[in-house]
C-alpha atoms as a PDB file:
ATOM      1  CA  UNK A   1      -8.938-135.774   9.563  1.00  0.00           C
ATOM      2  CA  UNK A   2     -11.339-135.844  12.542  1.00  0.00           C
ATOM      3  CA  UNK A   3     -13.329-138.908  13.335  1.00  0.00           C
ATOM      4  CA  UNK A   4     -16.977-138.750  11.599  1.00  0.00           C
ATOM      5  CA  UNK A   5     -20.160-138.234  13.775  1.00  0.00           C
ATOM      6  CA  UNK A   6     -21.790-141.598  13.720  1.00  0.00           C
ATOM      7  CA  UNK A   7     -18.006-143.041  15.527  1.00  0.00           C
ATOM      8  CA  UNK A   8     -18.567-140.885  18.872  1.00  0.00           C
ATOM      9  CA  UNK A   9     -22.214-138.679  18.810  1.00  0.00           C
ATOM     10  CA  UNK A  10     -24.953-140.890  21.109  1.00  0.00           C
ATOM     11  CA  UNK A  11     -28.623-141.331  20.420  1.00  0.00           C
ATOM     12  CA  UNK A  12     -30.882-139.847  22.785  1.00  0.00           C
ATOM     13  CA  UNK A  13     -33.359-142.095  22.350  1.00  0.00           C
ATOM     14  CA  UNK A  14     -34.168-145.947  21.180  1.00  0.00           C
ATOM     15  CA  UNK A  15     -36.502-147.702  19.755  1.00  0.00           C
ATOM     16  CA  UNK A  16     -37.200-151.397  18.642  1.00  0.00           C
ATOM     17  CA  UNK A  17     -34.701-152.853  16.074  1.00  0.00           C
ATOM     18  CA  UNK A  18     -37.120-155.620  14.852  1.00  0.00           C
ATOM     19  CA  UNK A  19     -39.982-154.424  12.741  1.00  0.00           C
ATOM     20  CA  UNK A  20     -40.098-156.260   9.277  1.00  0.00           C
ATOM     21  CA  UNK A  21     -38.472-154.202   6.488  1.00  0.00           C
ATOM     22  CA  UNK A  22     -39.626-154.357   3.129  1.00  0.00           C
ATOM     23  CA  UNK A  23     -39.513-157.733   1.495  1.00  0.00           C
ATOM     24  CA  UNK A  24     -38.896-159.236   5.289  1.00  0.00           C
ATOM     25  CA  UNK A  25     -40.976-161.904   6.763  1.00  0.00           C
ATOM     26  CA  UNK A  26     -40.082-164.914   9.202  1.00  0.00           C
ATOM     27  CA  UNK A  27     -38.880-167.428   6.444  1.00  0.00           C
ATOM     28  CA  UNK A  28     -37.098-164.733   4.323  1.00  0.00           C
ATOM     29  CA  UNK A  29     -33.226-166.084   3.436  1.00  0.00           C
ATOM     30  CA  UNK A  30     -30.457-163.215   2.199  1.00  0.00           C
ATOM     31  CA  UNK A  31     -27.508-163.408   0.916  1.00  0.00           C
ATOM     32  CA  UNK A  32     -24.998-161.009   2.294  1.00  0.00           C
ATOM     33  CA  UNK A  33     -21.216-160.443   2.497  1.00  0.00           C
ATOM     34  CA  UNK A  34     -20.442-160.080   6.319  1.00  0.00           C
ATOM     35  CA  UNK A  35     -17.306-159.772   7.908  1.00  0.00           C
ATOM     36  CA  UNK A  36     -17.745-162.570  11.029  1.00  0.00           C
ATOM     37  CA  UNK A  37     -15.626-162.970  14.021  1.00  0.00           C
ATOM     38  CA  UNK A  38     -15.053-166.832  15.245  1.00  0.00           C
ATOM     39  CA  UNK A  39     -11.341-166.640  17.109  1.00  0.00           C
ATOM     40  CA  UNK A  40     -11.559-163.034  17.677  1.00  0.00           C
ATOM     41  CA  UNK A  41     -10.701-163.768  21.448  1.00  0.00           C
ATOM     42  CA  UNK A  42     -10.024-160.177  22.422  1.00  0.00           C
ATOM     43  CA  UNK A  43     -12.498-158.765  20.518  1.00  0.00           C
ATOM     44  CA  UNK A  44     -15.023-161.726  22.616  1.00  0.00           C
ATOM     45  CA  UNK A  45     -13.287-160.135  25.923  1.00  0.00           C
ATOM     46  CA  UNK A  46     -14.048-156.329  24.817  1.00  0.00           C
ATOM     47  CA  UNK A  47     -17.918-157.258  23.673  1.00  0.00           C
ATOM     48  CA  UNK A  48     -18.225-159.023  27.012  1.00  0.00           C
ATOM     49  CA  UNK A  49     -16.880-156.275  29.090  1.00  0.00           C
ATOM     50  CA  UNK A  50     -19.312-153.974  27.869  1.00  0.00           C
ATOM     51  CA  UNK A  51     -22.229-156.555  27.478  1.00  0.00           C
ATOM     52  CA  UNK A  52     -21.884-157.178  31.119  1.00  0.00           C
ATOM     53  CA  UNK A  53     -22.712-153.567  31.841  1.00  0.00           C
ATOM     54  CA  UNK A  54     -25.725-154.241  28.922  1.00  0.00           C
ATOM     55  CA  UNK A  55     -27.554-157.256  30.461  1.00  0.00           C
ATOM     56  CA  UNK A  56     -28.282-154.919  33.711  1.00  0.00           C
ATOM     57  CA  UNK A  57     -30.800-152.616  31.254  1.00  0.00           C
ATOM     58  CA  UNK A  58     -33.729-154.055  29.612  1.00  0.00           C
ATOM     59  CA  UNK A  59     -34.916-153.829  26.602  1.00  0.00           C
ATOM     60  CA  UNK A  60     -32.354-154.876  24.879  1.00  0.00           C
ATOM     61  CA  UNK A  61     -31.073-158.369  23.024  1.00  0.00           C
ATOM     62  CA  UNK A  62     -27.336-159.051  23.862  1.00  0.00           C
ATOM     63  CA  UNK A  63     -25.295-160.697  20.685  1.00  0.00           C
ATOM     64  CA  UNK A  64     -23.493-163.705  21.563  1.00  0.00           C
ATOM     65  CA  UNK A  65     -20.381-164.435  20.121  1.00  0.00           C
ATOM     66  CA  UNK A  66     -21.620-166.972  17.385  1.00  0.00           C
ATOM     67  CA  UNK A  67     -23.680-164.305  15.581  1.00  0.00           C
ATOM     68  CA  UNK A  68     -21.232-161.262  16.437  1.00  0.00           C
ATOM     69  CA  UNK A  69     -20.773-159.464  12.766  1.00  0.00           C
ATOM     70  CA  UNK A  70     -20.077-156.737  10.609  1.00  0.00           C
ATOM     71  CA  UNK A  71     -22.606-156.280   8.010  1.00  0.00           C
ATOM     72  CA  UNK A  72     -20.854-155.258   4.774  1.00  0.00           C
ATOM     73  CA  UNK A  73     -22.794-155.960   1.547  1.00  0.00           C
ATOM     74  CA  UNK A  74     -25.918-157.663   0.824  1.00  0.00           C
ATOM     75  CA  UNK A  75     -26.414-159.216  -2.760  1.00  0.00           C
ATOM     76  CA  UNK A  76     -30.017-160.410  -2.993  1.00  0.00           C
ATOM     77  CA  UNK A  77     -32.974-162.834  -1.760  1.00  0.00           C
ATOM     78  CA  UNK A  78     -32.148-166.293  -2.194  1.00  0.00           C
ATOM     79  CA  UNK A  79     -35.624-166.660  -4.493  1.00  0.00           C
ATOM     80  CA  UNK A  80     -33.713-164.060  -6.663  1.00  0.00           C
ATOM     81  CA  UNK A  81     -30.144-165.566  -6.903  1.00  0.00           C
ATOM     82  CA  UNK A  82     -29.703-168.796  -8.652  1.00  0.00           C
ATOM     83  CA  UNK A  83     -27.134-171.424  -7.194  1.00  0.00           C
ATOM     84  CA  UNK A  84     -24.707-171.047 -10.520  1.00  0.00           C
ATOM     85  CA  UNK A  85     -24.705-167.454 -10.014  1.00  0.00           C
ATOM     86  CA  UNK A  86     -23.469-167.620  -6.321  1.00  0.00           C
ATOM     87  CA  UNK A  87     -20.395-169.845  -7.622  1.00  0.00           C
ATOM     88  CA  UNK A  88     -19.954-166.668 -10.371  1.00  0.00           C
ATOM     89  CA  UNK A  89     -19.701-164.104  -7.748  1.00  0.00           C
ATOM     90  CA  UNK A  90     -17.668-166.300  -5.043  1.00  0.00           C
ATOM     91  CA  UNK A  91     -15.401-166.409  -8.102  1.00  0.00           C
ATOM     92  CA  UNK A  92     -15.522-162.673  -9.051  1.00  0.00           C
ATOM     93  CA  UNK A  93     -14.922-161.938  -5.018  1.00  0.00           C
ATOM     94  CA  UNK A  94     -12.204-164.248  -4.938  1.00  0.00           C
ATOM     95  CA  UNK A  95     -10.333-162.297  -7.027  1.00  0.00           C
ATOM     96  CA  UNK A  96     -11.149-158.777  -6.103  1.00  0.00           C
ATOM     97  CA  UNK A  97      -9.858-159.833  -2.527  1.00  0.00           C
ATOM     98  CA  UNK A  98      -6.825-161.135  -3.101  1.00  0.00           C
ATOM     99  CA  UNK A  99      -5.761-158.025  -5.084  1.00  0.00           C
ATOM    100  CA  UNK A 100      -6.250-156.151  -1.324  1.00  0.00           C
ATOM    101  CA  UNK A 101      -3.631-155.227   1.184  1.00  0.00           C
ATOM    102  CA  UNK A 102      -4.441-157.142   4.635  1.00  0.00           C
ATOM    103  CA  UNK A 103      -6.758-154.806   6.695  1.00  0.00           C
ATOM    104  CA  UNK A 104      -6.529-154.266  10.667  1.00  0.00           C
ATOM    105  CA  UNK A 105      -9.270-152.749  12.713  1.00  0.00           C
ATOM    106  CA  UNK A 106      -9.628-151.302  15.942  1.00  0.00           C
ATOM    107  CA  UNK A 107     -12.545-151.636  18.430  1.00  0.00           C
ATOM    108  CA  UNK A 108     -12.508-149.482  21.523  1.00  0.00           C
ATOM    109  CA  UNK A 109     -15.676-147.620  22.748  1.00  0.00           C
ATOM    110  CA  UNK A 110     -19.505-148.350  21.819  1.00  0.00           C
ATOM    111  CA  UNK A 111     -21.823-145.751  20.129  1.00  0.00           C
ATOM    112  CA  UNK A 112     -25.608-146.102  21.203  1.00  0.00           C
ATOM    113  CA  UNK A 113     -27.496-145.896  17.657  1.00  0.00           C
ATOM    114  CA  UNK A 114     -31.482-145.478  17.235  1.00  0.00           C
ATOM    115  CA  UNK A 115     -31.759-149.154  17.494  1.00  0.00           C
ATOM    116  CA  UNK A 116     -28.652-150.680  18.894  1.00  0.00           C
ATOM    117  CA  UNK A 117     -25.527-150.353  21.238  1.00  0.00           C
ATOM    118  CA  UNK A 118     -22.315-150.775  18.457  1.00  0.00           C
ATOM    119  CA  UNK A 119     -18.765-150.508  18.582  1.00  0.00           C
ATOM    120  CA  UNK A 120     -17.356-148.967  15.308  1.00  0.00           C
ATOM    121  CA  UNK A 121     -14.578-150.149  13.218  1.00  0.00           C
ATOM    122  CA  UNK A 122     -11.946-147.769  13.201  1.00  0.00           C
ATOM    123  CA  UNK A 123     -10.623-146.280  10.773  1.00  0.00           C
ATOM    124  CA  UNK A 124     -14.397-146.927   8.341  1.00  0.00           C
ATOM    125  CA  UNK A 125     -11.675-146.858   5.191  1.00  0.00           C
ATOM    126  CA  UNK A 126     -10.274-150.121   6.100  1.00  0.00           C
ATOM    127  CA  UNK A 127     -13.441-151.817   5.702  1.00  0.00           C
ATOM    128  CA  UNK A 128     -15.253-149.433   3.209  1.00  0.00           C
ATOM    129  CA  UNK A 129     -12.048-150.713   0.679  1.00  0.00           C
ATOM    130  CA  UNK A 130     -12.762-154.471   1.336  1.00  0.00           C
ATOM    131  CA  UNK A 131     -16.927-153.831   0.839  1.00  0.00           C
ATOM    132  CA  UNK A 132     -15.844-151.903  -2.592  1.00  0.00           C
ATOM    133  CA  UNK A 133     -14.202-154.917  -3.928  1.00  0.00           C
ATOM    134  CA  UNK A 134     -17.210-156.839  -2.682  1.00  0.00           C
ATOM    135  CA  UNK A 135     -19.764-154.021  -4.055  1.00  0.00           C
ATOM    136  CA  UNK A 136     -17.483-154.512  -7.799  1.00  0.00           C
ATOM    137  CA  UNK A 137     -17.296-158.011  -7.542  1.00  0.00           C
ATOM    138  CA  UNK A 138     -21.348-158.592  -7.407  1.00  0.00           C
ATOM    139  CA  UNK A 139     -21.375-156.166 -10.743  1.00  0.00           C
ATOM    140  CA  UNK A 140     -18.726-158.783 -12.059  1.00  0.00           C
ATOM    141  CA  UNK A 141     -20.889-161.139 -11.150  1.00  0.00           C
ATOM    142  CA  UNK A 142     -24.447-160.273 -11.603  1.00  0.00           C
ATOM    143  CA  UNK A 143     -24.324-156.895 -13.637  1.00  0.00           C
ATOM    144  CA  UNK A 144     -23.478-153.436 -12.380  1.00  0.00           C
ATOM    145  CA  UNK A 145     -27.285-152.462 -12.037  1.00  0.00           C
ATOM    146  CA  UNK A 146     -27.611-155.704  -9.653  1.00  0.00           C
ATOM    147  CA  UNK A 147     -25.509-153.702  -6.740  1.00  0.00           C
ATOM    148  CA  UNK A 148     -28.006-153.315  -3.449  1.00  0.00           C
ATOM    149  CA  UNK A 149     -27.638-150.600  -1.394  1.00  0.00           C
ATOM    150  CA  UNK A 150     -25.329-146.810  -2.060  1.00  0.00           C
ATOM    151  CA  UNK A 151     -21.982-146.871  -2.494  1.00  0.00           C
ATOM    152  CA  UNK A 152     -21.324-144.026  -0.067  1.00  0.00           C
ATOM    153  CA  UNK A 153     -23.052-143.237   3.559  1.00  0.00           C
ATOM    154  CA  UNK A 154     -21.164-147.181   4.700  1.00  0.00           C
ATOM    155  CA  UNK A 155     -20.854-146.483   8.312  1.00  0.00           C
ATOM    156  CA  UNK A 156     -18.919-150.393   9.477  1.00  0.00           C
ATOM    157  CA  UNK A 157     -19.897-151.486  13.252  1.00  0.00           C
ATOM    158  CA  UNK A 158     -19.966-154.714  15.480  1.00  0.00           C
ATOM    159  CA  UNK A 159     -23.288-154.374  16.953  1.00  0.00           C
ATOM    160  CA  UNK A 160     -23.445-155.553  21.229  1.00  0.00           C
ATOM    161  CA  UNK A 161     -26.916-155.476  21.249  1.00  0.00           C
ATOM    162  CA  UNK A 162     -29.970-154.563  19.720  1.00  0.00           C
ATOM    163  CA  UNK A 163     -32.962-152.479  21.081  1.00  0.00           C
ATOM    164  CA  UNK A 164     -36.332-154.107  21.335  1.00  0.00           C
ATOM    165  CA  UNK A 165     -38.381-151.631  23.170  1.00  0.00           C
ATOM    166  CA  UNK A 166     -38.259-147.635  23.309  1.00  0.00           C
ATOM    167  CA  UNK A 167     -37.213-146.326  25.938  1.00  0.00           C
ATOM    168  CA  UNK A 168     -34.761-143.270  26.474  1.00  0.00           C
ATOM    169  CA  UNK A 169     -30.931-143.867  26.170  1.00  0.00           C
ATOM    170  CA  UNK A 170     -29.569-141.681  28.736  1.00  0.00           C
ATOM    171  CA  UNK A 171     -29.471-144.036  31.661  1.00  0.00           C
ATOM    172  CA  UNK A 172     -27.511-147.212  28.912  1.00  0.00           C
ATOM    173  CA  UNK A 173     -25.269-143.957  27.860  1.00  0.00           C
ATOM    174  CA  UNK A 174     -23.844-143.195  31.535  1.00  0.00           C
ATOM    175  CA  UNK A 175     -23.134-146.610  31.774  1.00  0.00           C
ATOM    176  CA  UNK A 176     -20.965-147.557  29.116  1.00  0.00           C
ATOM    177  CA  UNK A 177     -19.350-143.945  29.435  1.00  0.00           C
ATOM    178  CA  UNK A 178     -18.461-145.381  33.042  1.00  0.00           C
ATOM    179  CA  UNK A 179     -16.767-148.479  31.735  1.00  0.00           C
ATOM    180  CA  UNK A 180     -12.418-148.452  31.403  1.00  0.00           C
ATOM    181  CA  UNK A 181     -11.705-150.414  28.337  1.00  0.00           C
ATOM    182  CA  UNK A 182      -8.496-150.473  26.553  1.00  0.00           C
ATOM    183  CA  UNK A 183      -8.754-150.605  22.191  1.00  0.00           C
ATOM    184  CA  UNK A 184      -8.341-154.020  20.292  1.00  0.00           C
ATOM    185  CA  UNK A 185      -6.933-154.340  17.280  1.00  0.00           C
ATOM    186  CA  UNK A 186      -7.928-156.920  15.008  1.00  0.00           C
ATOM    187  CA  UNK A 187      -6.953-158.222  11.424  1.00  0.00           C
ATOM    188  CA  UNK A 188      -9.451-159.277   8.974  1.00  0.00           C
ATOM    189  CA  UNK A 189      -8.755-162.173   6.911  1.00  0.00           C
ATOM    190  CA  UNK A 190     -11.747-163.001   5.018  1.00  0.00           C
ATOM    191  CA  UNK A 191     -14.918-161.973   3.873  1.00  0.00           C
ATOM    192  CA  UNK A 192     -17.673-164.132   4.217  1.00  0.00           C
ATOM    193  CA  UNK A 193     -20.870-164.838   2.121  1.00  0.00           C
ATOM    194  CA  UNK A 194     -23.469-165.972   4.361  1.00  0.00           C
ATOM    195  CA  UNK A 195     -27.496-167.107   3.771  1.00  0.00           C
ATOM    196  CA  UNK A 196     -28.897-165.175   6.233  1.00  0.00           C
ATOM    197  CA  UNK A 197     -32.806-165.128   8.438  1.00  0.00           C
ATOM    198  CA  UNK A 198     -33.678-162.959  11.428  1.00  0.00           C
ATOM    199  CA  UNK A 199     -36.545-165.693  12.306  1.00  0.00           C
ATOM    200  CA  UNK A 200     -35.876-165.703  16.476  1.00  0.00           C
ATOM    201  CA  UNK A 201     -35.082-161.975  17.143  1.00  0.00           C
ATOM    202  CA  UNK A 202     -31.637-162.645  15.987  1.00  0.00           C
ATOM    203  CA  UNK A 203     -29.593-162.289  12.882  1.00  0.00           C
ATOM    204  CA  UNK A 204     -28.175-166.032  12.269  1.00  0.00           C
ATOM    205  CA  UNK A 205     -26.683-167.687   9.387  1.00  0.00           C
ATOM    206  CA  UNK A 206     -25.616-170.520   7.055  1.00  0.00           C
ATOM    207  CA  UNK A 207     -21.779-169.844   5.978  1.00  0.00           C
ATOM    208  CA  UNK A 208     -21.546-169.819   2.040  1.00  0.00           C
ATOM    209  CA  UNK A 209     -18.049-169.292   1.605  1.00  0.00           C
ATOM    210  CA  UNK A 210     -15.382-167.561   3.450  1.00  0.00           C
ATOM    211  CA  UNK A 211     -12.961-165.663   0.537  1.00  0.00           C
ATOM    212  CA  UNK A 212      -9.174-164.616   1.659  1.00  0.00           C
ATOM    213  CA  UNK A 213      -8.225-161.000   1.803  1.00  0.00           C
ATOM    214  CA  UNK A 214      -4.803-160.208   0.555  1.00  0.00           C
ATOM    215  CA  UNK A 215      -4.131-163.531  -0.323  1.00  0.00           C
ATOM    216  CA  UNK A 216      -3.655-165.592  -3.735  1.00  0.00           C
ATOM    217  CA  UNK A 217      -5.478-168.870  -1.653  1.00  0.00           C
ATOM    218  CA  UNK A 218      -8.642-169.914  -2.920  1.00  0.00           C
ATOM    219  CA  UNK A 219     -11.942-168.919  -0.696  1.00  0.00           C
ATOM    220  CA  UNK A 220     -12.911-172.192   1.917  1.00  0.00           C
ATOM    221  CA  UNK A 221     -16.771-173.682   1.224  1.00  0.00           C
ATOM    222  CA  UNK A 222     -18.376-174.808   4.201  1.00  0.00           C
ATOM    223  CA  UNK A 223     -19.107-178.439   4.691  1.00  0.00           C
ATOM    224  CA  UNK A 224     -22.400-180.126   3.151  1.00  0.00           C
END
């Protein structure tokens, strides 16, 4: 089966990743299901190799490796999610996960996007099987007409930096083209439910929970 568009096909042009979405203001908290990457060494060495090539461009806001993610799911404002309902679906996701097979990822060349420089997750069904538990575990949870966002269309991606001005993408495209990386592989072992705010021109987060995949281990709560 070939590779689909959005893993290869370059943007010709950028613009600026941070205008408010709906429902989006400095002080908004979300909670999402993310896939995060603390102790993904060569996955740190890959982003840096190409983020290095990155910084010489402006207009663009490099991703360090703290807030380095995969955004998988969102559930729902924290105004609109009560505190008993999170421990429900960190339940329900608990055991929608460990039902999974372990899932391994490869990284290898970035994709310029509209707004951002990414690196897709190869192959998309190893994710898109861990976000469908997630996506039925929420309905568990919270009711099957309380599932954000379409089922289908999931395209997964690391993102190395976002855009913050337009400009035209030809000169950033020649660049990374003229970069020799070789392809990391990764495993995934968790899924994580963070509280999430885009406040300082930068998705950041409070860890939730982190929830095993392919495992019969209970999910790890941060500290208080």
């Amino acid at each position: 089966m070939p590779s689909p568009e959005w893993t290869y096909k370059h943007a010709t042009e950028l613009r600026n990743h941070w205008w408010w979405r709906p429902g989006w203001q400095v002080g908004t908290r979300f909670y999402t299901w993310h896939i995060t990457f603390d102790g993904q060494h060569e996955l740190h060495r890959l982003v840096d190799t190409y983020q290095a090539e990155l910084a010489r461009h402006p207009g663009l806001d490099l991703i360090p490796h703290q807030w380095l993610h995969l955004t998988m799911q969102g559930v729902g404002h924290t105004a609109d999610v009560t505190t008993d309902q999170v421990g429900i679906l960190i339940a329900a996701a608990q055991a929608r996960l460990a039902a999974l097979a372990p899932a391994t990822v490869e990284f290898h060349r970035p994709v310029i996007r509209p707004e951002a420089i990414v690196l897709p997750a190869l192959p998309p069904t190893e994710i898109d099987r861990i976000r469908t538990a997630v996506r039925a575990s929420i309905a568990d949870a919270l009711g099957p007409d309380s599932v954000p966002d379409r089922a289908d269309g999931f395209q997964p991606h690391v993102t190395l930096a976002y855009s913050s001005s337009s400009q035209p993408a030809e000169a950033i495209t020649s660049a990374i083209e003229s970069i020799s990386s070789e392809p990391v592989q990764i495993s995934v072992p968790t899924a994580t439910l963070i509280e999430l705010h885009r406040d300082s021109r930068m998705y950041e987060w409070h860890t939730v929970a982190e929830v095993p995949i392919g495992s019969e281990a209970c999910g790890t709560l941060p500290d208080q």
